[in-house]
C-alpha atoms as a PDB file:
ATOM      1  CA  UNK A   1      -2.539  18.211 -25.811  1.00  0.00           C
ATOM      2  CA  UNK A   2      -2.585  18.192 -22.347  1.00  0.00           C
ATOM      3  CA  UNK A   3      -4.533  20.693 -20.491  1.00  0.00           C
ATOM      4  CA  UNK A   4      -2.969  23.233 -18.185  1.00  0.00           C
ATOM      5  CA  UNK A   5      -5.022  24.254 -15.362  1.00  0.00           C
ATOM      6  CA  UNK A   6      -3.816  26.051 -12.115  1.00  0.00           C
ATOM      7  CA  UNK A   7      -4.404  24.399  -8.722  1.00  0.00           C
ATOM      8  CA  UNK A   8      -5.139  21.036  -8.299  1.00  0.00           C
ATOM      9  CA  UNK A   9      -7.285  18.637  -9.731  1.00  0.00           C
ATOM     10  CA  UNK A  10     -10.535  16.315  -8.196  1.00  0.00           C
ATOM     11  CA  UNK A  11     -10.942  13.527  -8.899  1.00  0.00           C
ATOM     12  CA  UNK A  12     -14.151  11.718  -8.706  1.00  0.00           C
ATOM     13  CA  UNK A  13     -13.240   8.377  -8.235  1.00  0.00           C
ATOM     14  CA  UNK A  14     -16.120   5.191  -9.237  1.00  0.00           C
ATOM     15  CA  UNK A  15     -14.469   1.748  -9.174  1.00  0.00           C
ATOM     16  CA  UNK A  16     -12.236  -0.270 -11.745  1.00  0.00           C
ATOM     17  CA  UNK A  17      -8.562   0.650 -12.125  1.00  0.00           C
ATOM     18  CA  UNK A  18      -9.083   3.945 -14.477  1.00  0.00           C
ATOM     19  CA  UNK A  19      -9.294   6.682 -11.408  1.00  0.00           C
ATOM     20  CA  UNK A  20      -6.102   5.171 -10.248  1.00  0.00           C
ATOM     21  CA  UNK A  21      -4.205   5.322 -13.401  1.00  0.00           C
ATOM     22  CA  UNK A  22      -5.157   8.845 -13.500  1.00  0.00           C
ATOM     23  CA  UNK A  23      -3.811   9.788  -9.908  1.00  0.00           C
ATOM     24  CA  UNK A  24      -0.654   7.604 -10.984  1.00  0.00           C
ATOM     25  CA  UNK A  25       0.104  10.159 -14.135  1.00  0.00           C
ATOM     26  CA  UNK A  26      -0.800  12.912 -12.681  1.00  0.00           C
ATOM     27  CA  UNK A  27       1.477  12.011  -9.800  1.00  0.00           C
ATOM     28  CA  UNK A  28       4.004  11.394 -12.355  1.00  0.00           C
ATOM     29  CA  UNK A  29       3.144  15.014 -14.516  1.00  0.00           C
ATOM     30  CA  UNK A  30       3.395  16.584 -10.989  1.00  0.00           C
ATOM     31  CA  UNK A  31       0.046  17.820 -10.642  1.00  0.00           C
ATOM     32  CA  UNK A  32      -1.665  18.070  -7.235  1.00  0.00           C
ATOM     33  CA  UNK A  33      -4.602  16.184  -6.957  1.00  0.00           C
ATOM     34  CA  UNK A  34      -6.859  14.717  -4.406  1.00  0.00           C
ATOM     35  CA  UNK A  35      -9.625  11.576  -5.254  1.00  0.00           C
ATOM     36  CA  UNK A  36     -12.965  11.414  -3.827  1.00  0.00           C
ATOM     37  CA  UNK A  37     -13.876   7.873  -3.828  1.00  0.00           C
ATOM     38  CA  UNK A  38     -17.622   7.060  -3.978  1.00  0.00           C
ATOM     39  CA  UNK A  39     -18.416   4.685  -1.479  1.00  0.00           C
ATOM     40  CA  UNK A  40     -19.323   0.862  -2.158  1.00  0.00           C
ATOM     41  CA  UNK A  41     -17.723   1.932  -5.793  1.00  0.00           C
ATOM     42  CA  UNK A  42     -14.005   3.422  -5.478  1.00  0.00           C
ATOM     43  CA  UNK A  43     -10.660   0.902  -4.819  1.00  0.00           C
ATOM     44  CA  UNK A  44      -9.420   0.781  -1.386  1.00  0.00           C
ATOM     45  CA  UNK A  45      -6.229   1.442  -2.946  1.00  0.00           C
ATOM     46  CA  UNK A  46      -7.251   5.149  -3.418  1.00  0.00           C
ATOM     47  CA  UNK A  47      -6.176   5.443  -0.078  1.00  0.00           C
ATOM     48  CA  UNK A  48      -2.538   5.704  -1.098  1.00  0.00           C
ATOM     49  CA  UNK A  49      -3.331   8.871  -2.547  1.00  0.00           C
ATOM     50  CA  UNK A  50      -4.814  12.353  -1.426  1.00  0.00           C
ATOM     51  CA  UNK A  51      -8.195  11.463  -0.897  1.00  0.00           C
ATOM     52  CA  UNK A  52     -11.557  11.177   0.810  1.00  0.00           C
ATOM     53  CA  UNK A  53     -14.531   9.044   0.903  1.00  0.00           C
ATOM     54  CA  UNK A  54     -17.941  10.918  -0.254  1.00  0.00           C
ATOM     55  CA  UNK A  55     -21.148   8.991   0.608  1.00  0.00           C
ATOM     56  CA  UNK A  56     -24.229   9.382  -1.999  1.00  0.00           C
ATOM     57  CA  UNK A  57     -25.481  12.417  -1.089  1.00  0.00           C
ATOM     58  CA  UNK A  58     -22.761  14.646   0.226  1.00  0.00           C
ATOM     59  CA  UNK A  59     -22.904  17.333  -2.231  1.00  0.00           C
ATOM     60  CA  UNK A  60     -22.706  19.903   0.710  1.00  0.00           C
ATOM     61  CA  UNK A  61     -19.448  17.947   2.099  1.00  0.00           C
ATOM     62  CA  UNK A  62     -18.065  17.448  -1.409  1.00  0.00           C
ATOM     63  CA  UNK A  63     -18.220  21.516  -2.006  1.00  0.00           C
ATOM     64  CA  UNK A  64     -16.868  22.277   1.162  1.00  0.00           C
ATOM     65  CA  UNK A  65     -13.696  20.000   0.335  1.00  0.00           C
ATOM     66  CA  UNK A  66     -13.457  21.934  -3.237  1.00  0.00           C
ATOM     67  CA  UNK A  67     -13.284  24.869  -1.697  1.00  0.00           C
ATOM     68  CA  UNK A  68     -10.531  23.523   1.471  1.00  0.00           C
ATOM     69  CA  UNK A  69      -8.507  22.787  -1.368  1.00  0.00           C
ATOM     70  CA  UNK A  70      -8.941  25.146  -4.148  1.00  0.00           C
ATOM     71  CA  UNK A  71     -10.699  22.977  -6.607  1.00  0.00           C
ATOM     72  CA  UNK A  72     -11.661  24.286  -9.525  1.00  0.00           C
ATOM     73  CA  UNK A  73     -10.863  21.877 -12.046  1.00  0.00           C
ATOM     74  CA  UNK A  74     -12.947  17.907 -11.338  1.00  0.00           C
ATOM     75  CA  UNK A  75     -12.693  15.030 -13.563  1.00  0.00           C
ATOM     76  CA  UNK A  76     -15.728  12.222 -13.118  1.00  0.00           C
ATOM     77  CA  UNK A  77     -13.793   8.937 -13.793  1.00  0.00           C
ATOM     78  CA  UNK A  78     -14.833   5.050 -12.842  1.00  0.00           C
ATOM     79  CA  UNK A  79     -17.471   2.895 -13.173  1.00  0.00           C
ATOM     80  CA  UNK A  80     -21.019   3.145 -10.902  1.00  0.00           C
ATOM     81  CA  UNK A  81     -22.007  -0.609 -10.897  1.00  0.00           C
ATOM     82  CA  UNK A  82     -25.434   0.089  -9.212  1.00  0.00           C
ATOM     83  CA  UNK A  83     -27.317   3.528  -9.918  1.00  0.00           C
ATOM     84  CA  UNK A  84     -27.998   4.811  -5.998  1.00  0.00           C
ATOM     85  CA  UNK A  85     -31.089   4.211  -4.136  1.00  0.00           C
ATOM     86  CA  UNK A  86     -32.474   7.656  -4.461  1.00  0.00           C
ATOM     87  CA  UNK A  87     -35.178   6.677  -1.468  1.00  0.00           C
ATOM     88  CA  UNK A  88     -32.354   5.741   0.847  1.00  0.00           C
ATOM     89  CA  UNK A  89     -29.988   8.066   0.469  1.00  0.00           C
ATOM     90  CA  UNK A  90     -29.588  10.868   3.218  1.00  0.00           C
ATOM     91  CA  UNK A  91     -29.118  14.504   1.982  1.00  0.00           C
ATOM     92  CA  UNK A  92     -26.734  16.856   4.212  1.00  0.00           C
ATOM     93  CA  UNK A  93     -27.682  20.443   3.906  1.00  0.00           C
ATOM     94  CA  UNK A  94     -25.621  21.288   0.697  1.00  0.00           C
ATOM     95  CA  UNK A  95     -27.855  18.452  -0.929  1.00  0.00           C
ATOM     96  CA  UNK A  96     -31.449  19.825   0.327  1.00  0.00           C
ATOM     97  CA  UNK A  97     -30.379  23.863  -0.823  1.00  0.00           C
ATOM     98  CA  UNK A  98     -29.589  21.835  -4.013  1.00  0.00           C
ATOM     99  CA  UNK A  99     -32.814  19.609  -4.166  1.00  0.00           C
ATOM    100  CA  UNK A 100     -34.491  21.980  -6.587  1.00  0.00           C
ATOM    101  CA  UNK A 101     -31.753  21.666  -9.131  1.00  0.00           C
ATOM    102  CA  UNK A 102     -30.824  17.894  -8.684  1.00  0.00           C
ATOM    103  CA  UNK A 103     -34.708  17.218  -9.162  1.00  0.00           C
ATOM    104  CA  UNK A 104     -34.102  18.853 -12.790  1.00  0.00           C
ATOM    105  CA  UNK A 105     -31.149  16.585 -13.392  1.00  0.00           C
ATOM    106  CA  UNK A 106     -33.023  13.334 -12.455  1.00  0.00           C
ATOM    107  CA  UNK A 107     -36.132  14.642 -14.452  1.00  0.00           C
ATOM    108  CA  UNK A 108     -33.917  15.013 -17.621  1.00  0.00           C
ATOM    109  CA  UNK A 109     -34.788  11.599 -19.648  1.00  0.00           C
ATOM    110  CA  UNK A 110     -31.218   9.271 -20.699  1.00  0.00           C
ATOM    111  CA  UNK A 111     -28.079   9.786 -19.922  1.00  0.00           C
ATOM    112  CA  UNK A 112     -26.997  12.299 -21.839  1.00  0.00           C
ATOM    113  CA  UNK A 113     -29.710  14.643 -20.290  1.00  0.00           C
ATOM    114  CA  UNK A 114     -28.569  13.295 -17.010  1.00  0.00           C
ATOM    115  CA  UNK A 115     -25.124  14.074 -17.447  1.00  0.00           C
ATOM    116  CA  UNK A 116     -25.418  17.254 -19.211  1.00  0.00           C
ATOM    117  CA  UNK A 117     -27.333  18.227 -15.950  1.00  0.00           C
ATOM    118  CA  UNK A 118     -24.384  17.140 -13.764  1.00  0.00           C
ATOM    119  CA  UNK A 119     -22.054  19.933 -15.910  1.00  0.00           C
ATOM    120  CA  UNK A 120     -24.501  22.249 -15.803  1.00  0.00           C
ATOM    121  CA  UNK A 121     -24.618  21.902 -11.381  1.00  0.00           C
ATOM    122  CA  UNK A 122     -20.991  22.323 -11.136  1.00  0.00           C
ATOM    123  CA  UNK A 123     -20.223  25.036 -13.847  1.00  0.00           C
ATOM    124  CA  UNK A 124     -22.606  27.109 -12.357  1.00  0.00           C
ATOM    125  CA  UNK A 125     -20.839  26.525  -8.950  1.00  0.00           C
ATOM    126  CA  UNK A 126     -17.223  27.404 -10.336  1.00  0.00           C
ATOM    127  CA  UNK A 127     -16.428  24.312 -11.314  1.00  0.00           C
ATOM    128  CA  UNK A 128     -14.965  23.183 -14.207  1.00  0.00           C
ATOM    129  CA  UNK A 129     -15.002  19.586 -15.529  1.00  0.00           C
ATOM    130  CA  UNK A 130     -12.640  17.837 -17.406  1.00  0.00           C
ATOM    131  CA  UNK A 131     -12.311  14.991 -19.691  1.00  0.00           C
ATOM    132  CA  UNK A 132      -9.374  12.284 -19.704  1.00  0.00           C
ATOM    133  CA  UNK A 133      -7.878  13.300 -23.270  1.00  0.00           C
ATOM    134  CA  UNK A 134      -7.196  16.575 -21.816  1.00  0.00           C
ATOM    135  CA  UNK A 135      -5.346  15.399 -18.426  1.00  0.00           C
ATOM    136  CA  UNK A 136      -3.918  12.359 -19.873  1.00  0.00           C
ATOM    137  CA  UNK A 137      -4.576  11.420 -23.648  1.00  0.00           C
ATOM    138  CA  UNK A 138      -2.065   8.755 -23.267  1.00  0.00           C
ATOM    139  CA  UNK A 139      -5.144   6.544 -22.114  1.00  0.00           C
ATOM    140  CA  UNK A 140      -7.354   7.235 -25.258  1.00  0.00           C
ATOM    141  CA  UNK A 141      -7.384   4.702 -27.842  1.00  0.00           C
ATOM    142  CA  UNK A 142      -5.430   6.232 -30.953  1.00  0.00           C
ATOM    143  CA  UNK A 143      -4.164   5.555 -34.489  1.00  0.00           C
ATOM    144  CA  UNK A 144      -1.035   2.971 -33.316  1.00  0.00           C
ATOM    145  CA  UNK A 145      -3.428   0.832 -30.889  1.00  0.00           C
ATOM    146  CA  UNK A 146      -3.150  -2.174 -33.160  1.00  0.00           C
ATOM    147  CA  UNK A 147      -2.785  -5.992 -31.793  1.00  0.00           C
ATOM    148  CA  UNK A 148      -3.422  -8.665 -34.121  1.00  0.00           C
ATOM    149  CA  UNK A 149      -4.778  -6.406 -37.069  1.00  0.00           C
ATOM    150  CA  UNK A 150      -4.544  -9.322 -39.144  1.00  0.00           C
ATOM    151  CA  UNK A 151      -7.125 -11.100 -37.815  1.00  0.00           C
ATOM    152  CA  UNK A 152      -9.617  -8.678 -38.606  1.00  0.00           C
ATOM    153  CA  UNK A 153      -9.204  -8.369 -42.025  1.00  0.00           C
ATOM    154  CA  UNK A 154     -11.690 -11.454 -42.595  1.00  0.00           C
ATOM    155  CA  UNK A 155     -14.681  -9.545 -40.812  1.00  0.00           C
ATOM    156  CA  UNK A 156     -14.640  -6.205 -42.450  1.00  0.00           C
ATOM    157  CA  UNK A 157     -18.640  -6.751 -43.440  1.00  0.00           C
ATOM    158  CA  UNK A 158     -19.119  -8.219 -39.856  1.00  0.00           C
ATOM    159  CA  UNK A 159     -17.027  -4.766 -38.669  1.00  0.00           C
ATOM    160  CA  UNK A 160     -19.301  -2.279 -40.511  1.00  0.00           C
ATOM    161  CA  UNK A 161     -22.672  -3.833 -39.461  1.00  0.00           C
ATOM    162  CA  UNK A 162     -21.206  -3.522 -35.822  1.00  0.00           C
ATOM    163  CA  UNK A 163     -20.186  -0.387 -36.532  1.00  0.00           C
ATOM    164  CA  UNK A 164     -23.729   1.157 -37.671  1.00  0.00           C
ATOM    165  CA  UNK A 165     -25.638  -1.357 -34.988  1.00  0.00           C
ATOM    166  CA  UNK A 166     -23.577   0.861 -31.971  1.00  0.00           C
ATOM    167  CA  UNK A 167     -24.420   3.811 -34.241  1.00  0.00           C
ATOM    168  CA  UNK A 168     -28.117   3.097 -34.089  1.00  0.00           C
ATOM    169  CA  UNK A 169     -28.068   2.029 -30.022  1.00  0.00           C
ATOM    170  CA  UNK A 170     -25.735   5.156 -29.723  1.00  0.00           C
ATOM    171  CA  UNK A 171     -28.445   7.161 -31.122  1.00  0.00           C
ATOM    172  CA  UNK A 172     -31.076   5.856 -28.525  1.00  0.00           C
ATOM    173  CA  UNK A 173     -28.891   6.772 -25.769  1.00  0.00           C
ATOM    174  CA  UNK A 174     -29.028   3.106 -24.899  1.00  0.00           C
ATOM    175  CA  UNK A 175     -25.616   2.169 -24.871  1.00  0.00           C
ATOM    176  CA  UNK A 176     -21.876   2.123 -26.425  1.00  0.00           C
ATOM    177  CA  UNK A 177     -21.209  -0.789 -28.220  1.00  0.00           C
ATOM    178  CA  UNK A 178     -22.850  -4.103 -30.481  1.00  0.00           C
ATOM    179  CA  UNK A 179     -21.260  -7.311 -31.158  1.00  0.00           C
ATOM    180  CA  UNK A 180     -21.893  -9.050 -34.751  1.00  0.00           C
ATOM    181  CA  UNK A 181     -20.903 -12.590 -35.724  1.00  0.00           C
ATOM    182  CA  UNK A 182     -21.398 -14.488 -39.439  1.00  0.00           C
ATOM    183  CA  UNK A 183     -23.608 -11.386 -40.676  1.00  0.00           C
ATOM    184  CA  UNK A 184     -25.937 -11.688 -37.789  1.00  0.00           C
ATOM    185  CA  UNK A 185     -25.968  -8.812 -34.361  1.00  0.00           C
ATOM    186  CA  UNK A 186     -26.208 -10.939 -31.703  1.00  0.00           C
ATOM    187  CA  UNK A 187     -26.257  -8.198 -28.987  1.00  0.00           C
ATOM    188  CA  UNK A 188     -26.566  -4.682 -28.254  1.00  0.00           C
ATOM    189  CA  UNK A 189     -25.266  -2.831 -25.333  1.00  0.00           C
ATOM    190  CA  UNK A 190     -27.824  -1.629 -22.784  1.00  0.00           C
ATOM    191  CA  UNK A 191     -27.451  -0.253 -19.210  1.00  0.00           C
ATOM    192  CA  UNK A 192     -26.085  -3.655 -18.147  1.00  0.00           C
ATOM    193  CA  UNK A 193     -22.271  -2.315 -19.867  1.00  0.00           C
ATOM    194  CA  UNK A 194     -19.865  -3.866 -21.654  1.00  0.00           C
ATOM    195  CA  UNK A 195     -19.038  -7.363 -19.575  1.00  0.00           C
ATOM    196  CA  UNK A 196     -22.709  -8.157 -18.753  1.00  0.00           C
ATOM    197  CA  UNK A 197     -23.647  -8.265 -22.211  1.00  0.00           C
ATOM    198  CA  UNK A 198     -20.391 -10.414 -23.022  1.00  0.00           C
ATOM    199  CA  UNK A 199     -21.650 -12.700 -20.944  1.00  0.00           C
ATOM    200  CA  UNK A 200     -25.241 -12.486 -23.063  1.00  0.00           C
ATOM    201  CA  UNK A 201     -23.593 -13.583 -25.994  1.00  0.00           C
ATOM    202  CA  UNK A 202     -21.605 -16.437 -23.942  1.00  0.00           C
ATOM    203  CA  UNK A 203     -24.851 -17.456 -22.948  1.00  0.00           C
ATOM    204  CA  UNK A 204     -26.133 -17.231 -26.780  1.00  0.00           C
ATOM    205  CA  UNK A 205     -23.346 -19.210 -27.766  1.00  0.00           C
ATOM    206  CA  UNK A 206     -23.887 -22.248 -25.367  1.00  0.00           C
ATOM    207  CA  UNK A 207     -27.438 -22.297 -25.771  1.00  0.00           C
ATOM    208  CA  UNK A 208     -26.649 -22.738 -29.846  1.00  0.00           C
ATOM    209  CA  UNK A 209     -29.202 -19.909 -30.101  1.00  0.00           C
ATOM    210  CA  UNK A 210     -26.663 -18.629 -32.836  1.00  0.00           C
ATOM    211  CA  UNK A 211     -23.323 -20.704 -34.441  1.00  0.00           C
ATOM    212  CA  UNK A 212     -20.121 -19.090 -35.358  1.00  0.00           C
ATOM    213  CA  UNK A 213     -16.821 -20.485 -35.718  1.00  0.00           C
ATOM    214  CA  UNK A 214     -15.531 -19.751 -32.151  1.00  0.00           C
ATOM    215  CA  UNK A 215     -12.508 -17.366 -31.901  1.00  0.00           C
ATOM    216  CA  UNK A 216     -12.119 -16.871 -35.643  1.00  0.00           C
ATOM    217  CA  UNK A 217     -15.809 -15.176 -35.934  1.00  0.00           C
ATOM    218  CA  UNK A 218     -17.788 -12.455 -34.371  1.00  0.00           C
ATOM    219  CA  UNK A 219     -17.331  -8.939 -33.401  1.00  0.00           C
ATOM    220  CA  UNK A 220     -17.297  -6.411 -30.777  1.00  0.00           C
ATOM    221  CA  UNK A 221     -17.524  -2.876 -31.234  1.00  0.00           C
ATOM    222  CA  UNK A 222     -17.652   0.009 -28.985  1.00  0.00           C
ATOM    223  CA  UNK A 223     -17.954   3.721 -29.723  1.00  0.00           C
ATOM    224  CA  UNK A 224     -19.090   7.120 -28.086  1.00  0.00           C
ATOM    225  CA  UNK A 225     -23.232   7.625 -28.675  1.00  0.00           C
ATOM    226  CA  UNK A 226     -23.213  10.337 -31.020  1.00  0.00           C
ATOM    227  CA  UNK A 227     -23.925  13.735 -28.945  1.00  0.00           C
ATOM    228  CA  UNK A 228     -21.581  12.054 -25.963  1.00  0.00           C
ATOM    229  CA  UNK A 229     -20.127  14.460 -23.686  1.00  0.00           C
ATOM    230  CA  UNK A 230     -16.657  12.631 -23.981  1.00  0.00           C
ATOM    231  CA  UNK A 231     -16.114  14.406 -19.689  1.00  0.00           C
ATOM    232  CA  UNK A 232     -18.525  11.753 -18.658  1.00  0.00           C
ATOM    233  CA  UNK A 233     -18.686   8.136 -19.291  1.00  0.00           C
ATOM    234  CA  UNK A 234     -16.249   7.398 -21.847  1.00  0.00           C
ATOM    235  CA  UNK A 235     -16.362   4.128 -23.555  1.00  0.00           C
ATOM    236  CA  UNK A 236     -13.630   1.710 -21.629  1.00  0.00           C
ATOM    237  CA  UNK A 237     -11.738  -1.199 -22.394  1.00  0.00           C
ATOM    238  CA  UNK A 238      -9.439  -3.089 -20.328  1.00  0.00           C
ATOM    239  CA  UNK A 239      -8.808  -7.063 -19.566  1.00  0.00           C
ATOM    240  CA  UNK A 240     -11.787  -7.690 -18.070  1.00  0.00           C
ATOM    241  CA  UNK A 241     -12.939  -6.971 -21.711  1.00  0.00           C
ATOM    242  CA  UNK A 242     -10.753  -9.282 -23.270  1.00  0.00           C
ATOM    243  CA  UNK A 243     -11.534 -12.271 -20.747  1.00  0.00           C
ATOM    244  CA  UNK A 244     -15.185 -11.830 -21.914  1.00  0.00           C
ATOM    245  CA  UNK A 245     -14.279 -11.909 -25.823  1.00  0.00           C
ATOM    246  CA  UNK A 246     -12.408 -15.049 -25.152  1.00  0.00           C
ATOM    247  CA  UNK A 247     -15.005 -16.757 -22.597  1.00  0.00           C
ATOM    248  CA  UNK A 248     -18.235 -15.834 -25.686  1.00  0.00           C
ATOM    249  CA  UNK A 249     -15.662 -17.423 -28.505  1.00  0.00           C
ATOM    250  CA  UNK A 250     -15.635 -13.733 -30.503  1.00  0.00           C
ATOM    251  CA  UNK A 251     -12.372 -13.103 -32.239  1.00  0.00           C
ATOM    252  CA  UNK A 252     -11.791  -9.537 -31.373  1.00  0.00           C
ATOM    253  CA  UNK A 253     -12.741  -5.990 -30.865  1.00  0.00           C
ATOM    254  CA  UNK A 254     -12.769  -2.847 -32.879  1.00  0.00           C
ATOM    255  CA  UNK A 255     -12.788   0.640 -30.975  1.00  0.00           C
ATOM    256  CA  UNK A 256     -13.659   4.001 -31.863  1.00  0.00           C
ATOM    257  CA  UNK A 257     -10.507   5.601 -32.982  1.00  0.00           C
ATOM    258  CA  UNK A 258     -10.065   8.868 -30.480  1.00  0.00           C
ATOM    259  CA  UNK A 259     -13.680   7.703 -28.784  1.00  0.00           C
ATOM    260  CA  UNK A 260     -12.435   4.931 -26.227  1.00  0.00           C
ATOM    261  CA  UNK A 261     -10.367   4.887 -23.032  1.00  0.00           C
ATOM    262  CA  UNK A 262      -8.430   1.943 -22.544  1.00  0.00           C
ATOM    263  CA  UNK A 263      -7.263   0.819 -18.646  1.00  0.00           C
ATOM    264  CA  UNK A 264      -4.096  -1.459 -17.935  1.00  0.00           C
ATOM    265  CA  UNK A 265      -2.996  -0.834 -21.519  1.00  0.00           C
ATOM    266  CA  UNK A 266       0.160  -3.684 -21.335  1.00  0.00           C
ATOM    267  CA  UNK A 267      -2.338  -6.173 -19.268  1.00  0.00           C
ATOM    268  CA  UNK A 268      -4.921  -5.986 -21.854  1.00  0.00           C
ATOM    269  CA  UNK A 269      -1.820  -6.297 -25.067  1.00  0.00           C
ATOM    270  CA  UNK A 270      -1.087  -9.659 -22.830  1.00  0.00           C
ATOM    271  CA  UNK A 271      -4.321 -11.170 -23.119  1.00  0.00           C
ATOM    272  CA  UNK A 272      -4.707 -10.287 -26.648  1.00  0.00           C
ATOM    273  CA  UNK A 273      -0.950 -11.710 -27.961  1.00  0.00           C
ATOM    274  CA  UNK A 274      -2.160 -14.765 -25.523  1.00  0.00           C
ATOM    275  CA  UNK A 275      -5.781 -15.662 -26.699  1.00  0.00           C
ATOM    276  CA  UNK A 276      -4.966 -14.664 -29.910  1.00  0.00           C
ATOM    277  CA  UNK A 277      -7.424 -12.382 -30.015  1.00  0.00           C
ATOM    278  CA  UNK A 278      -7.701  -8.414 -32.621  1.00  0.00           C
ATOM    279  CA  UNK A 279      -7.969  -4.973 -30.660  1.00  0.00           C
ATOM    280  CA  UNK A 280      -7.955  -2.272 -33.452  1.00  0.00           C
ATOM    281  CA  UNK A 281      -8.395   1.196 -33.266  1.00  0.00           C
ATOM    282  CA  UNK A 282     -10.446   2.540 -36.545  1.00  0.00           C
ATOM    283  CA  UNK A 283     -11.555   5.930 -37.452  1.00  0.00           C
ATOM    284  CA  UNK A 284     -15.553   5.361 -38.112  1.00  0.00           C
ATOM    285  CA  UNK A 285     -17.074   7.220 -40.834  1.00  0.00           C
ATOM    286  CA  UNK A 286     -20.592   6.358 -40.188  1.00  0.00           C
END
């Protein structure tokens, strides 16, 4: 159900196409919005939206905008592909009267602590945060995402080891996803992400440091870590995804039914009907 929320929304925009679906829909819904695109991360194309461009550090800035335009409601969308430079980074004044409290967050062990800290900072400053299933659960991976069930069918052993490997990394606060082929897990996710440890198996695969039939074998599977705050870092697929399942010879992908966003929705539906290759939506029990 889609939330309703009076005045308009933030939107703090990483990079990838996901932030600018968003702005798209909630164009379309008729919601006022305005992105603030971190710098070095966000798409240029942000600019054809409300929006302004926050350098690491700007928390001062960045509340001062809120408040301009009656922000209340943020939503943390996009990918970070380098963590910041904390040395480098140059606090304004909103950032130093913070320092005390962004030391705590940083302090706060994985992700999840990290993150949790980050909801914590803005609730206490009126600010509520927001996950995509409430703005637009169109995006979230559901019961009718189904390409090529078929060719799953075959792996259902290789499917449930994936499925309690991710469990297990999930648990760690490691990462979001395994891949299994022929019985054997061949990688799990780390703070590399999804593509970069495609390309790991690739790499597996050519060095015939593991054999599978290529395209009819092997597994990927992503899922939320088990205490995920579902506001933050939400598993993604989209076709850069599906170009590494093709390019590592793996014959699909299995997603947390309810658990995983998925960008460019008809792009990625391409790819799969083209390469031949399973996306699957299943409700995990384990």
């Amino acid at each position: 159900m889609v939330a309703r929320l009076d005045g308009p929304v933030g939107i703090i925009a990483g990079g990838q196409s996901l932030p600018l679906e968003i702005a798209a829909k909630l164009q379309a819904q008729g919601r006022d919005y305005v992105l603030f695109g971190l710098m070095g991360e966000a798409d240029i194309a942000i600019e054809s939206h409300p929006h302004y461009w926050l350098k690491w550090g700007e928390i001062g800035r960045m509340f001062k905008l809120f408040e301009q335009h009656s922000i209340r409601h943020l939503l943390c969308i996009g990918s970070v592909s380098k963590r910041p430079d904390y040395k480098s980074i140059r606090l304004d004044l909103g950032a130093v009267r913070a320092l005390p409290d962004i030391l705590r967050i940083m302090s706060s062990g994985g992700d999840e602590g990290v993150l949790g800290g980050v909801a914590n900072f803005m609730e206490k400053r009126g600010i509520e945060l927001l996950s995509v299933p409430q703005l637009t659960p169109e995006l979230v991976v559901g019961d009718n995402f189904s390409i090529n069930s078929s060719l799953a069918a075959p792996l259902a052993n290789d499917i449930l080891l994936a499925a309690k490997a991710a469990l297990l990394v999930g648990e760690l606060d490691a990462g979001q996803g395994a891949v299994v082929a022929d019985g054997r897990i061949l990688a799990l996710e780390g703070p590399e992400g999804t593509d970069q440890m495609l390309a790991r198996v690739a790499d597996i695969r050519e060095q015939k440091r593991a054999r599978w039939n290529f395209g009819t074998q092997g597994v990927l599977l992503k899922r939320a870590r088990p205490a995920q705050d579902l506001r933050f870092d939400m598993p993604t697929i989209g076709p850069r995804t599906l170009i590494g399942l093709e390019k590592a010879g793996l014959a699909g992908l299995i997603c947390a039914q309810g658990e995983v966003l998925c960008a460019s929705h008809e792009e990625v539906c391409n790819i799969a009907k083209r390469d031949k290759l399973f996306v699957v939506a299943r409700k995990l029990t384990l």
